[in-house]
PDB file of N, CA and C in Angstrom:
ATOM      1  N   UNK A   1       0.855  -1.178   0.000  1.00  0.00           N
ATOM      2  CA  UNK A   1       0.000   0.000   0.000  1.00  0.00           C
ATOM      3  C   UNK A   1       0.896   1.236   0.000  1.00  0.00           C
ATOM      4  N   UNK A   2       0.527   2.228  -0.517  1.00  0.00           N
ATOM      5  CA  UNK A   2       1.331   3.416  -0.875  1.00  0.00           C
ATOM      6  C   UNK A   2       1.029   4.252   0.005  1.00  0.00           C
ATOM      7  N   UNK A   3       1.551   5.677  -0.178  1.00  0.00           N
ATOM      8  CA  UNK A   3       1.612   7.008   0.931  1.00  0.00           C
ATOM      9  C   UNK A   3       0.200   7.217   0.522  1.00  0.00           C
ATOM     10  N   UNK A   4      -0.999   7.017  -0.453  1.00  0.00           N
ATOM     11  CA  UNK A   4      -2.077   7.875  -1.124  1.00  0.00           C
ATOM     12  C   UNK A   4      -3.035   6.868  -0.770  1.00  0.00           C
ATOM     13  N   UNK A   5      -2.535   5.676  -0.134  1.00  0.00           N
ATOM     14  CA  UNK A   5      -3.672   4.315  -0.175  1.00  0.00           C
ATOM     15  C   UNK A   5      -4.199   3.840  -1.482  1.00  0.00           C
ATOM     16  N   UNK A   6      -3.256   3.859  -2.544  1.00  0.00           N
ATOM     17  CA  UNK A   6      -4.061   3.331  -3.606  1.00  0.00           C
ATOM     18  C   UNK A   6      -3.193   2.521  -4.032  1.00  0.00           C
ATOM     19  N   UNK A   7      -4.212   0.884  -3.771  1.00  0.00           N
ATOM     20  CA  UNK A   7      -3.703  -0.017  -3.739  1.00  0.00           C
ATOM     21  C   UNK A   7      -3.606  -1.261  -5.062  1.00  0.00           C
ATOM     22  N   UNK A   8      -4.227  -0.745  -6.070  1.00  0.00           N
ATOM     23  CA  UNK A   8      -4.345  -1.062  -7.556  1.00  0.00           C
ATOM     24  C   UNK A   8      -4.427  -0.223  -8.695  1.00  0.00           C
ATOM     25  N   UNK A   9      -4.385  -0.592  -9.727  1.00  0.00           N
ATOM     26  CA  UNK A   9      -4.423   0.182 -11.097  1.00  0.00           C
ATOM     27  C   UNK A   9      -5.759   0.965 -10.902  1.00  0.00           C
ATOM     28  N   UNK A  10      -7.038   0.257 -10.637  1.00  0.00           N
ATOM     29  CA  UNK A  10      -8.296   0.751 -10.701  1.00  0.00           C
ATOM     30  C   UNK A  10      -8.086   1.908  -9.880  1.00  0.00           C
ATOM     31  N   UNK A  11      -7.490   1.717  -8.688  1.00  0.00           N
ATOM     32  CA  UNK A  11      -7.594   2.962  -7.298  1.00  0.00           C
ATOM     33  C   UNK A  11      -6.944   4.220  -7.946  1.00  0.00           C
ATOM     34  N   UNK A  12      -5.812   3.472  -8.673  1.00  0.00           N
ATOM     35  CA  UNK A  12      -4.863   4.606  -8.927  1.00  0.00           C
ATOM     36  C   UNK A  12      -5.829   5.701  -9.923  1.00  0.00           C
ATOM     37  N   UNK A  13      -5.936   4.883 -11.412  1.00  0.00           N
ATOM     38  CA  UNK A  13      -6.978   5.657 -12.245  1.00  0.00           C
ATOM     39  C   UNK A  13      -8.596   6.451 -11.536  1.00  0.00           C
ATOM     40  N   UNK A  14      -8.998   5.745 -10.405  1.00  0.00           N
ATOM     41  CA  UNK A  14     -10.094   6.682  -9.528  1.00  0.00           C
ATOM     42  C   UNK A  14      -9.340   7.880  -9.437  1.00  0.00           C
ATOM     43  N   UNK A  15      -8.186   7.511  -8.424  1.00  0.00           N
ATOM     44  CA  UNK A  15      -7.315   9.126  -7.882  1.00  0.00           C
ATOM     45  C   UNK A  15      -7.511  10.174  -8.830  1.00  0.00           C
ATOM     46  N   UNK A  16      -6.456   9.308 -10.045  1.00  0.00           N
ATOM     47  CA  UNK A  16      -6.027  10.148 -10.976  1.00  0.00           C
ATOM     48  C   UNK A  16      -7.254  11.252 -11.508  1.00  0.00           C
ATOM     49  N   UNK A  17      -8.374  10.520 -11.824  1.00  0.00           N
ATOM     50  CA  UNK A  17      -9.578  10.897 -12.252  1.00  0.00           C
ATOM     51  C   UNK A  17     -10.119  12.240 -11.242  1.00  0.00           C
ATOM     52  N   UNK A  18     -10.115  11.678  -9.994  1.00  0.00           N
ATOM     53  CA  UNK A  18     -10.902  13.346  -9.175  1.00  0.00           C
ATOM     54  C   UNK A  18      -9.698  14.175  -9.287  1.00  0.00           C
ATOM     55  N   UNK A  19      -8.556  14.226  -9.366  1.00  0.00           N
ATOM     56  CA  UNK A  19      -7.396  15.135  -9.725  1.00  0.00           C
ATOM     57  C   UNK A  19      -7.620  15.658 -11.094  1.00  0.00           C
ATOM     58  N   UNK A  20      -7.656  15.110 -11.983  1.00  0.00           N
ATOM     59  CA  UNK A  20      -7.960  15.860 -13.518  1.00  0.00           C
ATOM     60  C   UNK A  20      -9.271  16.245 -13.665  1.00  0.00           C
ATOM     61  N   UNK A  21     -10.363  16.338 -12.645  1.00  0.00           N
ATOM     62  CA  UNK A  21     -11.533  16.590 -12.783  1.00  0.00           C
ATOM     63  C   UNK A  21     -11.427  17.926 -11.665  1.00  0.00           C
ATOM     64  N   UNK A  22     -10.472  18.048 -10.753  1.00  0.00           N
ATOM     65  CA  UNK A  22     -10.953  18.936  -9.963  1.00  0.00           C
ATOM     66  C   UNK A  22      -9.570  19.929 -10.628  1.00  0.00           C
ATOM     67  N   UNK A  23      -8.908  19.820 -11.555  1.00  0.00           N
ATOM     68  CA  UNK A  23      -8.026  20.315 -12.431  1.00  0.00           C
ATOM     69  C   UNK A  23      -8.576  21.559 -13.387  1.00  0.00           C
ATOM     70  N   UNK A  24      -9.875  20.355 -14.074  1.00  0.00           N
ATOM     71  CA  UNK A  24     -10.058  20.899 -15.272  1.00  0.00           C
ATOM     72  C   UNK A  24     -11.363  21.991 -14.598  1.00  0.00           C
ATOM     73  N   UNK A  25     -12.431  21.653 -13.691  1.00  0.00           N
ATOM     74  CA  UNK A  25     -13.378  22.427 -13.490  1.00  0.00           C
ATOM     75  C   UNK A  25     -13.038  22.741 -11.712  1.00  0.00           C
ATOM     76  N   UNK A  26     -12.433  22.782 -11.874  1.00  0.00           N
ATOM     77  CA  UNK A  26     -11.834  23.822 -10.305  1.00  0.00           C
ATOM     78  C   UNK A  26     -12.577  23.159  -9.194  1.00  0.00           C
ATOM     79  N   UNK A  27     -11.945  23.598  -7.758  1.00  0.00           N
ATOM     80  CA  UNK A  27     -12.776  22.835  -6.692  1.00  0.00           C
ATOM     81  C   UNK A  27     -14.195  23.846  -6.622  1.00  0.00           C
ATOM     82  N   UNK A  28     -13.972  25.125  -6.961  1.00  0.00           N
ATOM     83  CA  UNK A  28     -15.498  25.553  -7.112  1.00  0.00           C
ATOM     84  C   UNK A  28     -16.728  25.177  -7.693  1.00  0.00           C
ATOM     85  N   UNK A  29     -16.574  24.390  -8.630  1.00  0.00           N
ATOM     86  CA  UNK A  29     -17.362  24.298  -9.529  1.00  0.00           C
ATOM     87  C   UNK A  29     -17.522  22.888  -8.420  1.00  0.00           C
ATOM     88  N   UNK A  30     -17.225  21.941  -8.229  1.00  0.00           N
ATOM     89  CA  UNK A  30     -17.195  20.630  -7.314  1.00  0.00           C
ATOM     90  C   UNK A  30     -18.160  21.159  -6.201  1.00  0.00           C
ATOM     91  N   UNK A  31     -17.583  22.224  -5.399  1.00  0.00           N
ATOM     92  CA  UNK A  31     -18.183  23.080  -4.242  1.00  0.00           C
ATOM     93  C   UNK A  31     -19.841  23.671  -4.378  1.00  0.00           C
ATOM     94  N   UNK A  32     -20.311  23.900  -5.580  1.00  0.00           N
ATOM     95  CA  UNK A  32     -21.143  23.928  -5.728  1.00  0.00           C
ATOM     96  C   UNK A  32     -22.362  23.030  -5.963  1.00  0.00           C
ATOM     97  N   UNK A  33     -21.600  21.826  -6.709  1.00  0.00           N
ATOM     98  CA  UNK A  33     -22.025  20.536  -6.866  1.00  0.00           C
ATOM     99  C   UNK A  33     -22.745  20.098  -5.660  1.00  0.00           C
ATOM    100  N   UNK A  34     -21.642  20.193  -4.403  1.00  0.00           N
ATOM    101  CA  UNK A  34     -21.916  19.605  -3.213  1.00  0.00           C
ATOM    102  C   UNK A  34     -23.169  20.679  -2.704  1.00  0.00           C
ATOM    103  N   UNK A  35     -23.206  22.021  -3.078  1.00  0.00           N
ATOM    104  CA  UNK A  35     -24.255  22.450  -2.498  1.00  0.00           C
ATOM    105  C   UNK A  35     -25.210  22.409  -3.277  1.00  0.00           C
ATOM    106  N   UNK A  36     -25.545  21.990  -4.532  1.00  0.00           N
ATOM    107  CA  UNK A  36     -26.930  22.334  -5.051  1.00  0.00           C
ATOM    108  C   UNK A  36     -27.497  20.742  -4.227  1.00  0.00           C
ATOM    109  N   UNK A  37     -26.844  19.743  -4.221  1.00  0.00           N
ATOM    110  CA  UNK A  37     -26.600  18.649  -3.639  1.00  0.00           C
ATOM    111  C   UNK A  37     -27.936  18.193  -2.059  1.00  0.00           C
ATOM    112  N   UNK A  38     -26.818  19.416  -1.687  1.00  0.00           N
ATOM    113  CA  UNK A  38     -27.299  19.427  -0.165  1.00  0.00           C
ATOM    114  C   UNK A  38     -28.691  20.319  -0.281  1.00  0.00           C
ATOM    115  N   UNK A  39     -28.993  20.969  -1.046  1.00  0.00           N
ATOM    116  CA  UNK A  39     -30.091  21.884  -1.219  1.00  0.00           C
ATOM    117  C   UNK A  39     -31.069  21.306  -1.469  1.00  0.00           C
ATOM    118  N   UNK A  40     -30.975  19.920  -2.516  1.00  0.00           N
ATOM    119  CA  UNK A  40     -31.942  19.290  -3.138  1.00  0.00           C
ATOM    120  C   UNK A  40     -32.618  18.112  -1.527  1.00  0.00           C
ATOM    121  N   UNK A  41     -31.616  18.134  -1.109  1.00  0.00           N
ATOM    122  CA  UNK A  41     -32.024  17.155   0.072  1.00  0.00           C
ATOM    123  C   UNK A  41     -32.399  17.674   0.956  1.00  0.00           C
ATOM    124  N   UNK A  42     -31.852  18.604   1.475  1.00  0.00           N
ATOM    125  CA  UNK A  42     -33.387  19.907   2.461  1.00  0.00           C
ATOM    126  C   UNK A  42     -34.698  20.083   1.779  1.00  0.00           C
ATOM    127  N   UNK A  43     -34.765  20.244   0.606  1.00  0.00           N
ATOM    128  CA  UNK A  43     -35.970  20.312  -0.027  1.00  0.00           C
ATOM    129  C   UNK A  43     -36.750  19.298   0.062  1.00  0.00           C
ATOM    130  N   UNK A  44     -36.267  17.997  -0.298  1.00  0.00           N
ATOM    131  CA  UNK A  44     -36.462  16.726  -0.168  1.00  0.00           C
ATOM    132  C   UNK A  44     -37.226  15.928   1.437  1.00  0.00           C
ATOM    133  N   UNK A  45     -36.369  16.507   2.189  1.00  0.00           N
ATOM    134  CA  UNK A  45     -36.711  16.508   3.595  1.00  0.00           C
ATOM    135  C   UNK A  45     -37.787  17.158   4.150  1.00  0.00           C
ATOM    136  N   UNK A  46     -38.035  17.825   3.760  1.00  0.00           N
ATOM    137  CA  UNK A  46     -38.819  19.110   3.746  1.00  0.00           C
ATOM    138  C   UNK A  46     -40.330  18.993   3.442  1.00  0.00           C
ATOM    139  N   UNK A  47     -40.038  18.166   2.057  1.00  0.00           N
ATOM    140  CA  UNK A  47     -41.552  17.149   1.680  1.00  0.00           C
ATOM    141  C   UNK A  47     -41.870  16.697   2.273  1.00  0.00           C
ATOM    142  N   UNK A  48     -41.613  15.687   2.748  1.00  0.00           N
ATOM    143  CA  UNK A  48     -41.413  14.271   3.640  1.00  0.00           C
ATOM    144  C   UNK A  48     -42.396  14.537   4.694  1.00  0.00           C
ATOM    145  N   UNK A  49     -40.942  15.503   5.684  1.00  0.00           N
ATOM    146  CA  UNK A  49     -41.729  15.874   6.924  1.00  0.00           C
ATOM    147  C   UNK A  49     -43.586  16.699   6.436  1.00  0.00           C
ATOM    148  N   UNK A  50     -44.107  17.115   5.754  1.00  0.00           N
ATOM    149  CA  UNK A  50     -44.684  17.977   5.133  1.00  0.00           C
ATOM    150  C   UNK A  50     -46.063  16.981   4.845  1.00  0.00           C
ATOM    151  N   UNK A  51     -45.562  15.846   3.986  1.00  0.00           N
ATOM    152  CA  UNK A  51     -46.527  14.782   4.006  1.00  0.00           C
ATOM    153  C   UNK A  51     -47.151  14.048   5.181  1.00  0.00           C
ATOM    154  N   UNK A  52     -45.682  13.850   5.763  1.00  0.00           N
ATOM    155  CA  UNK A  52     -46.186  13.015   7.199  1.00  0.00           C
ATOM    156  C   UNK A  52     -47.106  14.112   7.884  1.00  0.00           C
ATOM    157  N   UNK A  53     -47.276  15.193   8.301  1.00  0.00           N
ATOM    158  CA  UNK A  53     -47.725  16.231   8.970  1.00  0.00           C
ATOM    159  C   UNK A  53     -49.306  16.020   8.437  1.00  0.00           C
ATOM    160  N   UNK A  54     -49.294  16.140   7.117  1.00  0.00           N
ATOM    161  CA  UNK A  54     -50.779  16.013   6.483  1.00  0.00           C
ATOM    162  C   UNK A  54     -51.519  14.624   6.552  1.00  0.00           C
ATOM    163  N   UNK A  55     -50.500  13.293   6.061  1.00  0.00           N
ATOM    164  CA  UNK A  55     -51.158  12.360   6.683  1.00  0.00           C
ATOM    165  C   UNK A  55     -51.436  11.355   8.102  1.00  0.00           C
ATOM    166  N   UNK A  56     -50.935  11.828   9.043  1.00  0.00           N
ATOM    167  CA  UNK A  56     -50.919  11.520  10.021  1.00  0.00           C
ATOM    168  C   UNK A  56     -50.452  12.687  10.875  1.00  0.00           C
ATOM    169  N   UNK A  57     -52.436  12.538  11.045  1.00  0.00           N
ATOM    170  CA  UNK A  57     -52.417  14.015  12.886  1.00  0.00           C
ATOM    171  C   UNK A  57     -51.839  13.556  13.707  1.00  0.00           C
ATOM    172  N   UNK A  58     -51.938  12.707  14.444  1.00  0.00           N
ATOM    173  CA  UNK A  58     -51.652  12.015  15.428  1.00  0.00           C
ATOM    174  C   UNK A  58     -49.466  11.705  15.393  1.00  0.00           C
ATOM    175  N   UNK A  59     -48.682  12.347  15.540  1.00  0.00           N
ATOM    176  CA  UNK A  59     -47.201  11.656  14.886  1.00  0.00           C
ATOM    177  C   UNK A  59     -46.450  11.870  16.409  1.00  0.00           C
ATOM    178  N   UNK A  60     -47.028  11.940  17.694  1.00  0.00           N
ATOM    179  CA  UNK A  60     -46.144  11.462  18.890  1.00  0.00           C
ATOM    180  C   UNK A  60     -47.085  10.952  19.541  1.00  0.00           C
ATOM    181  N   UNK A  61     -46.798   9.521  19.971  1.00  0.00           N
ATOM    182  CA  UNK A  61     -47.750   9.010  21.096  1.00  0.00           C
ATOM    183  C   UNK A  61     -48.306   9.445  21.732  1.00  0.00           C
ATOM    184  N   UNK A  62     -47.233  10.683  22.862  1.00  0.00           N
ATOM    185  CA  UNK A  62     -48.396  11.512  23.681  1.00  0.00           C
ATOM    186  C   UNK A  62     -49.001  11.925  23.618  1.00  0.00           C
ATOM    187  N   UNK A  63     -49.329  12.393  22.281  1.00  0.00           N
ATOM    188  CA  UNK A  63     -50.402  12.857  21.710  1.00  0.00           C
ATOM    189  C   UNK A  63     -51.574  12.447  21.372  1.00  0.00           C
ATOM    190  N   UNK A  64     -51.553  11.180  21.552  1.00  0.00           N
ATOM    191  CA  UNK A  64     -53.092   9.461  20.788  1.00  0.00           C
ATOM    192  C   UNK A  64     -53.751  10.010  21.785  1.00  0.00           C
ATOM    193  N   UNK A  65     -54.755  10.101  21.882  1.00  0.00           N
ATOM    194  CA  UNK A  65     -55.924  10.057  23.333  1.00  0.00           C
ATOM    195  C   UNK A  65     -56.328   8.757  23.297  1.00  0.00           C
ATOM    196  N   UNK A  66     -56.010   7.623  22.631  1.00  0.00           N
ATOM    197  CA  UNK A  66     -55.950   6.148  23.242  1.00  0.00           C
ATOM    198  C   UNK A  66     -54.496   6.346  24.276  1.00  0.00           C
ATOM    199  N   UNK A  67     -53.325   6.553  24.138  1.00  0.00           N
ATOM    200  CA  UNK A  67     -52.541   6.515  24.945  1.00  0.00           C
ATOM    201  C   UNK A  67     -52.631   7.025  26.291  1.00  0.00           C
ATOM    202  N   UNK A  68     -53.251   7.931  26.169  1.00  0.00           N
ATOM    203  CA  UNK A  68     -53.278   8.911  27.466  1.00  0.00           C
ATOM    204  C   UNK A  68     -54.429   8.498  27.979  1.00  0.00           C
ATOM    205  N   UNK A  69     -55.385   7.954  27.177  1.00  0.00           N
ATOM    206  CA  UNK A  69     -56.426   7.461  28.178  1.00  0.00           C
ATOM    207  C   UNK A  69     -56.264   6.281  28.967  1.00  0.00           C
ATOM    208  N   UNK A  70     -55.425   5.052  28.369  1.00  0.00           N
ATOM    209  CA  UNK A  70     -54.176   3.771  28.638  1.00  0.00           C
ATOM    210  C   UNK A  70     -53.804   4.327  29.907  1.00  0.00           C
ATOM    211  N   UNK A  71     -52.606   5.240  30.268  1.00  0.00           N
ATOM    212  CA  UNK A  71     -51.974   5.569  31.291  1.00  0.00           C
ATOM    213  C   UNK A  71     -52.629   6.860  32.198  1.00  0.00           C
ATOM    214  N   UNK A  72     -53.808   7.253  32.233  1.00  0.00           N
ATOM    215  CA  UNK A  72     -54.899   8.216  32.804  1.00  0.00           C
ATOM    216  C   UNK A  72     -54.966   7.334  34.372  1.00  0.00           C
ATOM    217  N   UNK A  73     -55.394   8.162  35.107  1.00  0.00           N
ATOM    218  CA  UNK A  73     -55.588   7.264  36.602  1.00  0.00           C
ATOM    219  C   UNK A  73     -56.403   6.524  36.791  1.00  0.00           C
ATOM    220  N   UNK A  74     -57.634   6.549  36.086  1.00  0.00           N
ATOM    221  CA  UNK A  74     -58.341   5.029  36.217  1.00  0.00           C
ATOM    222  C   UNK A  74     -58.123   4.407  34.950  1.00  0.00           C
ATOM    223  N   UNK A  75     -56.990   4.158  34.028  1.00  0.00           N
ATOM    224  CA  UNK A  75     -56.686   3.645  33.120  1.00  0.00           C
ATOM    225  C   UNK A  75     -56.020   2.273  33.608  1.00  0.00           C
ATOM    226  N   UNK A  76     -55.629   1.619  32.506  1.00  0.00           N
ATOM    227  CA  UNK A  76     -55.365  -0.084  32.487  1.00  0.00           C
ATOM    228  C   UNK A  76     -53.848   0.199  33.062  1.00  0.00           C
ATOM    229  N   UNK A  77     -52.898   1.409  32.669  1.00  0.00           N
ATOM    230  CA  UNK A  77     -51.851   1.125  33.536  1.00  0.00           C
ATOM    231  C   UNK A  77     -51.556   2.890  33.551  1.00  0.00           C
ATOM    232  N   UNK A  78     -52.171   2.623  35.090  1.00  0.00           N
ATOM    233  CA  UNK A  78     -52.069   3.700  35.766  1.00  0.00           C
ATOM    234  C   UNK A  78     -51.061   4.390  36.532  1.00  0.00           C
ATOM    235  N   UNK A  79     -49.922   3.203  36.714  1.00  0.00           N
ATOM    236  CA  UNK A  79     -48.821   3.282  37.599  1.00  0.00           C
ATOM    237  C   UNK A  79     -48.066   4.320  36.550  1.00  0.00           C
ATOM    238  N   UNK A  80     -48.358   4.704  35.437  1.00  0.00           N
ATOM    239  CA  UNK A  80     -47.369   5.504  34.424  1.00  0.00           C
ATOM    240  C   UNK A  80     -46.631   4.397  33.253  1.00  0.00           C
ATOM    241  N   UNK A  81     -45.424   5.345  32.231  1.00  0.00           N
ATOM    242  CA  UNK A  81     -45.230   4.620  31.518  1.00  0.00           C
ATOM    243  C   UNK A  81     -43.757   3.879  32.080  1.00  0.00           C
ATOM    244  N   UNK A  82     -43.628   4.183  32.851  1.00  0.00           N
ATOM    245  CA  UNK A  82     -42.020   3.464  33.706  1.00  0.00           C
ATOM    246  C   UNK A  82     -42.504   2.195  34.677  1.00  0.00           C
ATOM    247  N   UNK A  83     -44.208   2.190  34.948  1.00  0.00           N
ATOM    248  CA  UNK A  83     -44.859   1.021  36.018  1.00  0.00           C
ATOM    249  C   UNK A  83     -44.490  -0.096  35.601  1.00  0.00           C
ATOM    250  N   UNK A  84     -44.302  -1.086  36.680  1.00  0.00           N
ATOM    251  CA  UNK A  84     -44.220  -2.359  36.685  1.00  0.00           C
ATOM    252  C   UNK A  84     -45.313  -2.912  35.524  1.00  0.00           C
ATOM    253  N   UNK A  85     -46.472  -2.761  35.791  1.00  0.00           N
ATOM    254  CA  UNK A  85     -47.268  -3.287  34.963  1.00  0.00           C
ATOM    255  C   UNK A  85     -46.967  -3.600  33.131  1.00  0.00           C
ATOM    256  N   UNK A  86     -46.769  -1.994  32.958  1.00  0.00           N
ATOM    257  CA  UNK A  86     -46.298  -1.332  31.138  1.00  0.00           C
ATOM    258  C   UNK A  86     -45.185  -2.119  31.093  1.00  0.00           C
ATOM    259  N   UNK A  87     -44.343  -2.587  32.229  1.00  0.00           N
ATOM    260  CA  UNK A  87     -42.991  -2.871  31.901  1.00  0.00           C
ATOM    261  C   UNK A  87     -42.731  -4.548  31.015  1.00  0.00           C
ATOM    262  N   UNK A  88     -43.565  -5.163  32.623  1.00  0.00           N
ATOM    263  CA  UNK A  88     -44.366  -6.114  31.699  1.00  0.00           C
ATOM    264  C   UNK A  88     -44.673  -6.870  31.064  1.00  0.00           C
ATOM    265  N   UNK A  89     -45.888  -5.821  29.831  1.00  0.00           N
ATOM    266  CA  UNK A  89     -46.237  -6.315  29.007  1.00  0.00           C
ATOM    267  C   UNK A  89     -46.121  -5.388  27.816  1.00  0.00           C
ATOM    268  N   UNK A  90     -45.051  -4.522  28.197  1.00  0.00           N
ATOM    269  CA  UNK A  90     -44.385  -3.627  26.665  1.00  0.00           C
ATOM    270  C   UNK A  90     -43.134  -4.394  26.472  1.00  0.00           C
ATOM    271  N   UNK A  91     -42.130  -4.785  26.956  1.00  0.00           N
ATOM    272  CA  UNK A  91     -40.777  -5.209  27.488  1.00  0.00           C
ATOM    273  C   UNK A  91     -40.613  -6.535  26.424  1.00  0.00           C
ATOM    274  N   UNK A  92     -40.013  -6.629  25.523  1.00  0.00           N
ATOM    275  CA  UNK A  92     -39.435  -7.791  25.451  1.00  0.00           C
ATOM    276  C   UNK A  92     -37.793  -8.563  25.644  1.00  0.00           C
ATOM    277  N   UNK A  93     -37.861 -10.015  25.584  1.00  0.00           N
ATOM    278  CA  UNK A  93     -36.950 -10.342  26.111  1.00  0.00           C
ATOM    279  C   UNK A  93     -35.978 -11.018  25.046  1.00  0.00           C
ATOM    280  N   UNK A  94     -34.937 -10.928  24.746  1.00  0.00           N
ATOM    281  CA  UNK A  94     -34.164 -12.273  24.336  1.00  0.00           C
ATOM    282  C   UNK A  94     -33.898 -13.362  24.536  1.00  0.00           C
ATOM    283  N   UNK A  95     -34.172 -14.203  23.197  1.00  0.00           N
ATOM    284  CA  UNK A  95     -34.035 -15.702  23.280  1.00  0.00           C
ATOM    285  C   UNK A  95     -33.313 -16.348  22.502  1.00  0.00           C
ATOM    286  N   UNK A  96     -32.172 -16.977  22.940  1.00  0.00           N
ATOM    287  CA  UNK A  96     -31.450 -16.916  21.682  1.00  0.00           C
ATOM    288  C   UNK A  96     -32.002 -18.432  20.828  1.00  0.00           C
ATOM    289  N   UNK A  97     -32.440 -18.581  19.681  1.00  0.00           N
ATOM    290  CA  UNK A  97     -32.762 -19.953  19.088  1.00  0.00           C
ATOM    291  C   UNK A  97     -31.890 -20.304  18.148  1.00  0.00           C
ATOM    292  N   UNK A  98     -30.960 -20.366  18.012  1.00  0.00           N
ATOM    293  CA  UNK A  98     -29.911 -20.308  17.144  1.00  0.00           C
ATOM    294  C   UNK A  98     -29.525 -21.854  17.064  1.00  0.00           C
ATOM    295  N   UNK A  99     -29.533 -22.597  18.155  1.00  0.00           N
ATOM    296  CA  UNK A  99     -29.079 -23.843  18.512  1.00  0.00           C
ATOM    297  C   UNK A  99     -30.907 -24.741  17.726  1.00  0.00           C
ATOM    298  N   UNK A 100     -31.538 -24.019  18.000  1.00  0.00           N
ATOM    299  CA  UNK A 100     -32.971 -25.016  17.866  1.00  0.00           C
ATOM    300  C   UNK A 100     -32.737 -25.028  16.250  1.00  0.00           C
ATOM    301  N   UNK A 101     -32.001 -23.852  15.748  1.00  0.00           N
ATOM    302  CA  UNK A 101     -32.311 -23.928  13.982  1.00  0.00           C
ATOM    303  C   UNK A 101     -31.273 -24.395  13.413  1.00  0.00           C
ATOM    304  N   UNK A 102     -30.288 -24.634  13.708  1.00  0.00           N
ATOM    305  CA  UNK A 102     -28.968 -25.376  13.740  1.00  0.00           C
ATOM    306  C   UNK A 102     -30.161 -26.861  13.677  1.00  0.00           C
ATOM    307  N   UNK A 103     -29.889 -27.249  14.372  1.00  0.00           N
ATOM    308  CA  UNK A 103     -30.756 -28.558  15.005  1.00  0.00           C
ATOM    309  C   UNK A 103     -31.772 -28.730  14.028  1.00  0.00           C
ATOM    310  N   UNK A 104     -32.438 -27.629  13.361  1.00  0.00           N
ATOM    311  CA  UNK A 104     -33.605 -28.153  12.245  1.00  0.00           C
ATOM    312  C   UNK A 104     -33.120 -28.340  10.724  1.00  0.00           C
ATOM    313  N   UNK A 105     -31.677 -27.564  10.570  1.00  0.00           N
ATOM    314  CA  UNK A 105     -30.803 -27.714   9.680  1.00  0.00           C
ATOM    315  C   UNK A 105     -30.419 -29.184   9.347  1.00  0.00           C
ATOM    316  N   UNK A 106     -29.694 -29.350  10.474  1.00  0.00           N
ATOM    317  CA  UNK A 106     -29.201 -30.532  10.362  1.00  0.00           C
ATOM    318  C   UNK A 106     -29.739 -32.040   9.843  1.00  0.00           C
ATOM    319  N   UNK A 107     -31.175 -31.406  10.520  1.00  0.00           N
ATOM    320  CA  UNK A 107     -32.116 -32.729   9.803  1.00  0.00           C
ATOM    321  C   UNK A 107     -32.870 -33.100   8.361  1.00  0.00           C
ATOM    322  N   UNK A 108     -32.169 -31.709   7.772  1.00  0.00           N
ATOM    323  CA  UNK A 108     -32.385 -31.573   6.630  1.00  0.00           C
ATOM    324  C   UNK A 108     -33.792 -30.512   6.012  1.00  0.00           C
ATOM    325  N   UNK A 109     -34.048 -29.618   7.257  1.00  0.00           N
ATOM    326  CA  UNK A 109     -35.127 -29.027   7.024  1.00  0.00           C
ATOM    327  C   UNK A 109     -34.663 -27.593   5.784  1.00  0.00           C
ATOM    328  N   UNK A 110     -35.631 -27.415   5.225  1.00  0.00           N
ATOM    329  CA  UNK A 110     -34.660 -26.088   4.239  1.00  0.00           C
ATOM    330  C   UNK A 110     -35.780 -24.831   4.835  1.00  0.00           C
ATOM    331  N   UNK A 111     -35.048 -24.163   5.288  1.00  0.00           N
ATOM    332  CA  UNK A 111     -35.522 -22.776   6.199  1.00  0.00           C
ATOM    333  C   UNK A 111     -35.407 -22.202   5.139  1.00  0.00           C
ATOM    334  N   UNK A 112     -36.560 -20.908   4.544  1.00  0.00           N
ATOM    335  CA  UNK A 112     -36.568 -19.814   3.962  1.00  0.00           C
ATOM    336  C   UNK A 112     -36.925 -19.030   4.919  1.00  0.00           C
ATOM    337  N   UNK A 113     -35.350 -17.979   4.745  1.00  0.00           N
ATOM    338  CA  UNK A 113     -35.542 -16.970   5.694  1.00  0.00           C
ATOM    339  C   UNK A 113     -34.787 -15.939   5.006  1.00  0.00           C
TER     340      UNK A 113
END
């Protein structure tokens, strides 16, 4: 491996390539690239959030009035969302089955997964 990290013909001709490209049309012209770039993806983002807003009122839990009615004081779990209860039966656990599918392998089962 060299001082530039380029470790084949292909790498070398990449190098060579953004060097005669940032040669021939300057790093400004590149610099701009990167910003019309970044512009298009704020815009982009921008939609997004914009759509989600219009199709879905509801976009933080605390906000559901099923939720808040859930954790309300005469609600199903009243202790809050940190209670033993929520903990629970929101909470899941790891299991590792890795050995059981090994084991179904072996017997010749063909898993699509």
């Amino acid at each position: 491996m060299s001082k530039l990290g380029v470790v084949s013909r292909r790498g070398f001709i990449k190098l060579a390539g953004f060097a005669a490209g940032y040669a021939v049309f300057g790093f400004n012209m590149a610099r701009e690239a990167v910003a019309a770039t970044m512009e298009f993806v704020g815009i982009r983002q921008k939609s997004v959030y914009e759509a989600d807003r219009t199709v879905y009122p509801i976009r933080k839990s605390q906000d559901n009035p099923t939720v808040q009615k859930l954790y309300a004081k005469d609600g199903f779990l009243h202790e809050g969302p940190c209670g033993h209860k929520s903990h629970e039966l929101l909470h899941t656990h790891y299991v590792d089955r890795s050995a059981a599918l090994q084991a179904l392998r072996d017997k010749g089962v063909n898993l699509n997964m």
